[in-house]
N, C-alpha and C. Protein backbone atom coordinates (compact mmCIF):
# COMPACT_ATOMS: atom_id res chain seq x y z
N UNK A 1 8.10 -1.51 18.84
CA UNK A 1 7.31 -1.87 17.67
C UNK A 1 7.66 -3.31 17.33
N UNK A 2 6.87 -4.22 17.27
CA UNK A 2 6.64 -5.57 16.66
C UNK A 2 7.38 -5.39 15.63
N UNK A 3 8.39 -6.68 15.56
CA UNK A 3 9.31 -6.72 14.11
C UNK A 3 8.61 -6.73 12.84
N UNK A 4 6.93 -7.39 12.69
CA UNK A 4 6.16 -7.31 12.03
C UNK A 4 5.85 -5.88 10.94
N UNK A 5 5.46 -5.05 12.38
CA UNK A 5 5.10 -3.45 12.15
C UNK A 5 6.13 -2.76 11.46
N UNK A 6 7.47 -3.07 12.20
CA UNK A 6 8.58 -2.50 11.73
C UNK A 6 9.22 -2.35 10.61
N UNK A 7 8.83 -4.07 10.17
CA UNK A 7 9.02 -4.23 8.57
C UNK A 7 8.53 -3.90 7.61
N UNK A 8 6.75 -3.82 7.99
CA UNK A 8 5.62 -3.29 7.38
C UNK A 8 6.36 -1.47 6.96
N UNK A 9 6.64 -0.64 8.08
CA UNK A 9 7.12 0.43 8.28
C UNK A 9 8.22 0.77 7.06
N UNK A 10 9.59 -0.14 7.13
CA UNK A 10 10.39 -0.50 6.60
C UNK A 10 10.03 -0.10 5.10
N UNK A 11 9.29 -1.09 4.70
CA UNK A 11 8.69 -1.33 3.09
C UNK A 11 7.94 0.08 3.04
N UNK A 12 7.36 0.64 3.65
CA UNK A 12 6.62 1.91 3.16
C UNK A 12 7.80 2.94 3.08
N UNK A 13 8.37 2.86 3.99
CA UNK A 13 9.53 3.99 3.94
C UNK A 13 10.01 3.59 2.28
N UNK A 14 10.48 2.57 1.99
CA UNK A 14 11.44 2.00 0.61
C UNK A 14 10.25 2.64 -0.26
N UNK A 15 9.00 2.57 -0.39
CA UNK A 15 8.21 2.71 -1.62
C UNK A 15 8.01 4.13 -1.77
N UNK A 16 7.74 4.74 -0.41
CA UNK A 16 7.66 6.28 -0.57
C UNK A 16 8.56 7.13 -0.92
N UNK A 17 10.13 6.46 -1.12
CA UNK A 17 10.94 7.48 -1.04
C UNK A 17 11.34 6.66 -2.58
N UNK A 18 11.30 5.73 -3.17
CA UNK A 18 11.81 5.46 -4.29
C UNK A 18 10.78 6.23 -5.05
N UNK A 19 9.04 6.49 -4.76
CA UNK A 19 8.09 7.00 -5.50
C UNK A 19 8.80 8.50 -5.96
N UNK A 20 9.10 9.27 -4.46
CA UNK A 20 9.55 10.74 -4.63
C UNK A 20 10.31 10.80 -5.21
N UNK A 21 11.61 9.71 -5.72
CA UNK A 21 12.84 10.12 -6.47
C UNK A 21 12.00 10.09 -7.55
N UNK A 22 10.98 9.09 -8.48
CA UNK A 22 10.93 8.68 -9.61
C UNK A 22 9.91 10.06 -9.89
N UNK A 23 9.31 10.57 -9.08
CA UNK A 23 8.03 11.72 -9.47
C UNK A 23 9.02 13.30 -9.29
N UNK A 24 9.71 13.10 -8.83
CA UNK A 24 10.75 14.58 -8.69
C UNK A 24 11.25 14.42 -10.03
N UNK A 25 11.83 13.40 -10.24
CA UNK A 25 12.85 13.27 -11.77
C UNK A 25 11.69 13.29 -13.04
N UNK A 26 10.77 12.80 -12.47
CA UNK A 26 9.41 13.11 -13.57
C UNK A 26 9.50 14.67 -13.59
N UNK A 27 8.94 15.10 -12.77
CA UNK A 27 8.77 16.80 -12.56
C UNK A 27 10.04 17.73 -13.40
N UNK A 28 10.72 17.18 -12.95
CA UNK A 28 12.20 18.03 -13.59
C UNK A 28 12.05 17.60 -14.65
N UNK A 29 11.93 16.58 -15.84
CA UNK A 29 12.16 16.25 -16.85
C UNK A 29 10.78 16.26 -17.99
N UNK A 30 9.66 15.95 -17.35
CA UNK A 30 9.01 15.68 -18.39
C UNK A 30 7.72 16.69 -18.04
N UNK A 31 7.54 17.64 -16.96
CA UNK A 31 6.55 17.83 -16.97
C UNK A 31 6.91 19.89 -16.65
N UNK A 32 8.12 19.59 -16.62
CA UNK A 32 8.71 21.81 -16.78
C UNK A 32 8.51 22.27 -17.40
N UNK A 33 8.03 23.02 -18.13
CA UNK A 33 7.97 23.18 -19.59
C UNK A 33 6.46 23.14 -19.89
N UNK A 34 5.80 22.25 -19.46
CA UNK A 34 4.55 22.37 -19.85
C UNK A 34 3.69 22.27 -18.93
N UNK A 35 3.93 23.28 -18.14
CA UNK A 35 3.27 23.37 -16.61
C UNK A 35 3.66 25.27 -16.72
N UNK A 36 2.52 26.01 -16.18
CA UNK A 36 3.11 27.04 -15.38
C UNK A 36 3.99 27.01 -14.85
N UNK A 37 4.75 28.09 -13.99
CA UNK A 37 5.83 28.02 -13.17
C UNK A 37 4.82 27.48 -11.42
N UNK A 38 4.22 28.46 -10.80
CA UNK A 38 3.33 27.69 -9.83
C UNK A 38 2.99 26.74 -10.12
N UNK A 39 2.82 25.92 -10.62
CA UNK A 39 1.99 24.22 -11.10
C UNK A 39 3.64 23.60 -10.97
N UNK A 40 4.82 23.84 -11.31
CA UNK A 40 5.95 23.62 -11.58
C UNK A 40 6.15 23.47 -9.65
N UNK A 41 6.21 24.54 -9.34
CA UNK A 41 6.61 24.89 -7.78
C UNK A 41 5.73 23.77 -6.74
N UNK A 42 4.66 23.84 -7.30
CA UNK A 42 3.79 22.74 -6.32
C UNK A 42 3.94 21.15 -6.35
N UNK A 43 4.58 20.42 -7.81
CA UNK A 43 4.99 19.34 -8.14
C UNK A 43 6.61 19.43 -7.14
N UNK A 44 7.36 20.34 -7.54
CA UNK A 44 8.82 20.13 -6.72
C UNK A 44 8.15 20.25 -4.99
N UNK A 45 7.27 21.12 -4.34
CA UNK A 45 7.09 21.03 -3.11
C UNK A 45 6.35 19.52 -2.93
N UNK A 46 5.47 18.84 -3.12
CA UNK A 46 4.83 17.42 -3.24
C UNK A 46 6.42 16.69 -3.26
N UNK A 47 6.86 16.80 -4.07
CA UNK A 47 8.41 15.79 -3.67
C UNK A 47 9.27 16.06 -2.79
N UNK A 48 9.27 17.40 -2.55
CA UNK A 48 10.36 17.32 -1.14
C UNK A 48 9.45 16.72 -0.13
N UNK A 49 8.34 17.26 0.16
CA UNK A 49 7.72 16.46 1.31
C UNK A 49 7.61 15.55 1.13
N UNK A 50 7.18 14.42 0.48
CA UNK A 50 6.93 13.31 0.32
C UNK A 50 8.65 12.63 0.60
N UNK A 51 9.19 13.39 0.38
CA UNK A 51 11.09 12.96 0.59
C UNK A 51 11.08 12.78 2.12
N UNK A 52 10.96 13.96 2.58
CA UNK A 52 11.25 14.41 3.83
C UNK A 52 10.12 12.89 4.88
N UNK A 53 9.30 12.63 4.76
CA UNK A 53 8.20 12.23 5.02
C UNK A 53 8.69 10.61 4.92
N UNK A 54 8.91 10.33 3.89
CA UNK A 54 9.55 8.91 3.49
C UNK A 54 10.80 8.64 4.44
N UNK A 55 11.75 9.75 4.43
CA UNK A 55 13.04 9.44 5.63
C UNK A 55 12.31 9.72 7.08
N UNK A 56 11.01 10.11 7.14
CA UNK A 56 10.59 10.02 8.69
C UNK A 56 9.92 8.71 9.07
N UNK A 57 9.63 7.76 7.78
CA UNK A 57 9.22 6.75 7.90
C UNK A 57 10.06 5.88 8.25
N UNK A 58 11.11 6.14 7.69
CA UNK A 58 13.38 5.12 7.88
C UNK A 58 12.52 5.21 9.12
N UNK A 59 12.97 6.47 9.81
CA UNK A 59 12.90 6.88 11.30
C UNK A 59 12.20 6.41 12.28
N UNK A 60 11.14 6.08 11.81
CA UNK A 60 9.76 5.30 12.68
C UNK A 60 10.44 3.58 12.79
N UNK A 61 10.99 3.38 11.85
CA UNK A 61 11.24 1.78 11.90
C UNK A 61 12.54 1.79 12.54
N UNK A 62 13.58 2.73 12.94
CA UNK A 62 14.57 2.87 13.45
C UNK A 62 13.82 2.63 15.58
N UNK A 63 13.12 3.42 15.38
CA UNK A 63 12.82 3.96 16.85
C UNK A 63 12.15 2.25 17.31
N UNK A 64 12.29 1.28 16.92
CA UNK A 64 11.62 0.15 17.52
C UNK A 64 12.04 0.11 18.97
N UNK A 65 11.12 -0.11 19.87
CA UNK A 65 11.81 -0.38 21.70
C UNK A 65 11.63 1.23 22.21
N UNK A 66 11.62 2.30 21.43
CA UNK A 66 12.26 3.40 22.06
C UNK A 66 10.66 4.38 22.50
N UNK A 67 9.72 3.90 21.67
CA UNK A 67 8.03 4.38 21.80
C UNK A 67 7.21 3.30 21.77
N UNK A 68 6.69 3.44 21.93
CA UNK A 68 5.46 2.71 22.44
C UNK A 68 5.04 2.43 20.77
N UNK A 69 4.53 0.96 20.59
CA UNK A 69 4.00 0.83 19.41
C UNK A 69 3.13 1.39 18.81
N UNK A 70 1.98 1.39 18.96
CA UNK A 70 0.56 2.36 19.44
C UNK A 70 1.07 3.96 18.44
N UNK A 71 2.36 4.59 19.70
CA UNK A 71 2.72 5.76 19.11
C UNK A 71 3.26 5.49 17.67
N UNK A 72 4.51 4.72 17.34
CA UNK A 72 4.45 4.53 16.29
C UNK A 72 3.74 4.15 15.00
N UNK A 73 2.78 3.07 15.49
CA UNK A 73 1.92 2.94 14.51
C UNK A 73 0.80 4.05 13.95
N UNK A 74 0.62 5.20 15.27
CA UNK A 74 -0.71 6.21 14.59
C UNK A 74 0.77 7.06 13.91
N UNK A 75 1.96 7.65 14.03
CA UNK A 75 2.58 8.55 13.32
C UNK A 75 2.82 7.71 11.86
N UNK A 76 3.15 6.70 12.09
CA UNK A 76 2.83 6.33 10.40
C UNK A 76 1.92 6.30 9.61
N UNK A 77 0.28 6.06 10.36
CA UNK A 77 -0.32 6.13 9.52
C UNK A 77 -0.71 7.89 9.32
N UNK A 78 -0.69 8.58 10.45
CA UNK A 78 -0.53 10.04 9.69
C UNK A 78 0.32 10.54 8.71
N UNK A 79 1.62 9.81 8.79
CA UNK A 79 2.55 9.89 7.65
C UNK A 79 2.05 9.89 6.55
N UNK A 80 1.73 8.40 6.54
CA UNK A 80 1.40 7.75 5.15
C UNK A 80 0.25 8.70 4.60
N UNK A 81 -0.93 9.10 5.24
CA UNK A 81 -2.22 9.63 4.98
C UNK A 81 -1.50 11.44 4.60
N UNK A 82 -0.71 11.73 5.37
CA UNK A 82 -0.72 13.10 4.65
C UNK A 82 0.16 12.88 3.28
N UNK A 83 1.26 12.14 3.24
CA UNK A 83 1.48 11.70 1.63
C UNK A 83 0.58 11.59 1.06
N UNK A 84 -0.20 11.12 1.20
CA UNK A 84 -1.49 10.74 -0.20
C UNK A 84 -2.11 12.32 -0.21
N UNK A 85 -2.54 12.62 0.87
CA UNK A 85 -3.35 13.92 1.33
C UNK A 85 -2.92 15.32 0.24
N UNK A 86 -1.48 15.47 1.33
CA UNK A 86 -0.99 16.85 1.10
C UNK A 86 -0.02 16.69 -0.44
N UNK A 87 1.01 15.76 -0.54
CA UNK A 87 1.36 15.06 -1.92
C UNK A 87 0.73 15.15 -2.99
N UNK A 88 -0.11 14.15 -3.18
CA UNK A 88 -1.29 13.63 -3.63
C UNK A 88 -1.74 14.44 -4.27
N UNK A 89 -2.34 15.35 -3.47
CA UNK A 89 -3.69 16.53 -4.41
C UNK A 89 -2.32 17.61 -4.77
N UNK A 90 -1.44 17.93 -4.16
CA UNK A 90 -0.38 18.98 -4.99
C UNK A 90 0.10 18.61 -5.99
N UNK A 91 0.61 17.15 -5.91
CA UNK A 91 0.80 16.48 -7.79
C UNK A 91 -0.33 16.74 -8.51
N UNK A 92 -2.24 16.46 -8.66
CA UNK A 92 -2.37 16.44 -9.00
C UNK A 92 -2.97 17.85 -9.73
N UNK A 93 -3.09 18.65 -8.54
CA UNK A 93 -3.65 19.97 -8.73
C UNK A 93 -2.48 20.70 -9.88
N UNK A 94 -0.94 20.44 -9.52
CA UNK A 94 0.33 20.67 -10.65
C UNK A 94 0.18 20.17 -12.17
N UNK A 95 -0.41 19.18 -12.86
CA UNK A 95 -0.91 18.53 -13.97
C UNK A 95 -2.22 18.94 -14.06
N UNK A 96 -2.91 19.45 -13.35
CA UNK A 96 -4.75 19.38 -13.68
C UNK A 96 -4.77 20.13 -15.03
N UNK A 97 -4.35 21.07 -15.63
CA UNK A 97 -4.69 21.17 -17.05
C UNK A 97 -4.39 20.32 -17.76
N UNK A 98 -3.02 19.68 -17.70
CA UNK A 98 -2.36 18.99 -18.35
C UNK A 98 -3.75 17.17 -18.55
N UNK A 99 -4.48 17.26 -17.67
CA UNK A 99 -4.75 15.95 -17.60
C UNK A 99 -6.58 16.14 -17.65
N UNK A 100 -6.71 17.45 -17.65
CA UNK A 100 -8.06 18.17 -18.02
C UNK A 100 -9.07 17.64 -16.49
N UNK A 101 -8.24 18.14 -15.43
CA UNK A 101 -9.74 18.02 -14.01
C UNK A 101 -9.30 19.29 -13.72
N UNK A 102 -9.34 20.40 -13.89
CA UNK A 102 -9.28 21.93 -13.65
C UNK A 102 -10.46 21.68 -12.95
N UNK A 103 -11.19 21.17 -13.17
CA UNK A 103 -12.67 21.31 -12.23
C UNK A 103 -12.46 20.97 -10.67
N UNK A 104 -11.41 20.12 -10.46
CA UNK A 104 -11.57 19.37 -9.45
C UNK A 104 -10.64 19.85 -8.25
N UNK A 105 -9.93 21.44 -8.80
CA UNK A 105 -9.33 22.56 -7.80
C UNK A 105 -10.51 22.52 -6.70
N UNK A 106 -11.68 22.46 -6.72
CA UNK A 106 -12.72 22.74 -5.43
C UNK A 106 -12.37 21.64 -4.35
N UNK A 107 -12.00 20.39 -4.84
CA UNK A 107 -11.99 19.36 -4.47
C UNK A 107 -10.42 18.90 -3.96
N UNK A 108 -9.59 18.98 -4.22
CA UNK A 108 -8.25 18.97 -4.06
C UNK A 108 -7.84 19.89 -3.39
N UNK A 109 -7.93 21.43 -3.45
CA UNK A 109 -7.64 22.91 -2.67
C UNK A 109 -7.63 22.38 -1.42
N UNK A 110 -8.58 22.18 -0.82
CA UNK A 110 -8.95 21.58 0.41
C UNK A 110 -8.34 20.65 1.31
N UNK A 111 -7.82 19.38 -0.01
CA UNK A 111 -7.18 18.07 0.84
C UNK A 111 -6.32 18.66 1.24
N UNK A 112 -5.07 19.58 0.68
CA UNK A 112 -3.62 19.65 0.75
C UNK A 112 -3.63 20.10 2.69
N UNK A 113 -3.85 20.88 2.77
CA UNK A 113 -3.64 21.76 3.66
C UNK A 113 -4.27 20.56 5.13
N UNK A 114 -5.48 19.58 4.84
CA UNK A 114 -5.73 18.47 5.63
C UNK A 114 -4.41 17.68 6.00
N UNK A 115 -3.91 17.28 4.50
CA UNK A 115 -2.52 16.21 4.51
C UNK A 115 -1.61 17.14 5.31
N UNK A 116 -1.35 18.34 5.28
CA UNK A 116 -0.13 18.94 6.41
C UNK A 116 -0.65 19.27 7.65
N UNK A 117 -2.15 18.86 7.81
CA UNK A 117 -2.05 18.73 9.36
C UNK A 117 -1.96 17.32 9.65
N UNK A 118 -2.50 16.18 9.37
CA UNK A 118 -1.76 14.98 9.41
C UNK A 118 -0.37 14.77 9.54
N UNK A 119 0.68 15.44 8.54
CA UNK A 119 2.47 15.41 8.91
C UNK A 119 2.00 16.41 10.14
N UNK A 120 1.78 16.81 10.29
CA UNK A 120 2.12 18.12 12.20
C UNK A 120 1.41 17.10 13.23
N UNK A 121 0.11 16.25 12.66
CA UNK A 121 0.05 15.29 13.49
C UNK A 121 0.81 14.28 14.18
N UNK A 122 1.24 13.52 13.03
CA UNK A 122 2.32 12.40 13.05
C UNK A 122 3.64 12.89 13.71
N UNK A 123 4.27 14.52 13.89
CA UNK A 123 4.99 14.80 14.43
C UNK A 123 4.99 14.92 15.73
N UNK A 124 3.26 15.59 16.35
CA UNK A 124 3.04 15.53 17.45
C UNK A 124 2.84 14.86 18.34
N UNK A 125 2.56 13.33 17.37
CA UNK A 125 2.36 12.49 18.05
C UNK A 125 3.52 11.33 18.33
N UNK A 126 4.69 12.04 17.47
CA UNK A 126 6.14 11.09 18.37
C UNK A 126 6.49 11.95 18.99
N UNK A 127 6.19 13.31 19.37
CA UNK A 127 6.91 14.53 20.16
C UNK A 127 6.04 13.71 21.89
N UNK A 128 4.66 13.90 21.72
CA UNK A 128 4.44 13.53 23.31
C UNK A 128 4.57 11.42 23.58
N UNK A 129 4.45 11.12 22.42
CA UNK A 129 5.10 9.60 22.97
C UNK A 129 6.54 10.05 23.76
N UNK A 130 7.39 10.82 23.09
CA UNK A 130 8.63 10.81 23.69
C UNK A 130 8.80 11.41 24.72
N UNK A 131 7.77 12.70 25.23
CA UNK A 131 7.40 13.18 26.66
C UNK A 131 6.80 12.23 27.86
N UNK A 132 5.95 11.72 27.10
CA UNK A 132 5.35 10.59 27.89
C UNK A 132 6.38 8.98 28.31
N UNK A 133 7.15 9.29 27.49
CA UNK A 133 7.97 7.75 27.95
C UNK A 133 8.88 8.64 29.60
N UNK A 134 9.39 9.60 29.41
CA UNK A 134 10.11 9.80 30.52
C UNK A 134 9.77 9.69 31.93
């Protein structure tokens, strides 16, 4: 990976994982309590993944030389895209009363489960870069 990409990589990893600390510590603090317990459960699952997801991003900028750029660059952007995706609509679907789009469960239901095939993407697709380099 181009030192360019890498850095690019770099900085997303730093923003995604400082986002998940600051929206987990949101979740625990300001939003328990006035959430269902499921609406509660789906805000803490949106932050572990988005955790987990952010240290696979470290990971992508670690692997420079070791895959093919190409590979790295589509697993990040599946990264990045199922954060927004699968993240994304579980934060917001977790607040939707709170923020009055209850309507927009038709619309969100849908993304989440898109955004976790994107992360199984982005996985699959450093699993056969790394078959394919041998």
């Amino acid at each position: 990976m181009e030192t360019k990409l890498q850095d690019r990589t770099l900085g997303w990893a730093a923003l995604i994982l400082m986002l998940a600390v600051a929206l987990g510590a949101f979740g625990a603090h300001a939003i328990q309590g006035r959430v269902d317990m499921q609406a509660y459960r789906n805000w803490a699952t949106a932050s572990q993944y988005q955790f987990f997801h952010g240290l696979a991003l470290l990971g992508l900028a670690a692997l420079e030389g070791r895959l093919a750029e190409r590979v790295l660059g589509f697993a990040r952007l599946l990264f990045l895209l199922g954060i927004l995706c699968f993240c994304g609509s579980l934060y917001l679907l977790a607040v939707r009363d709170l923020l009055g789009i209850a309507g927009w469960v038709r619309v969100l239901g849908p993304i989440t489960p898109l955004g976790g095939l994107m992360f199984i993407g982005g996985w699959i697709t450093i699993l056969l870069g790394a078959v394919r380099k041998r």
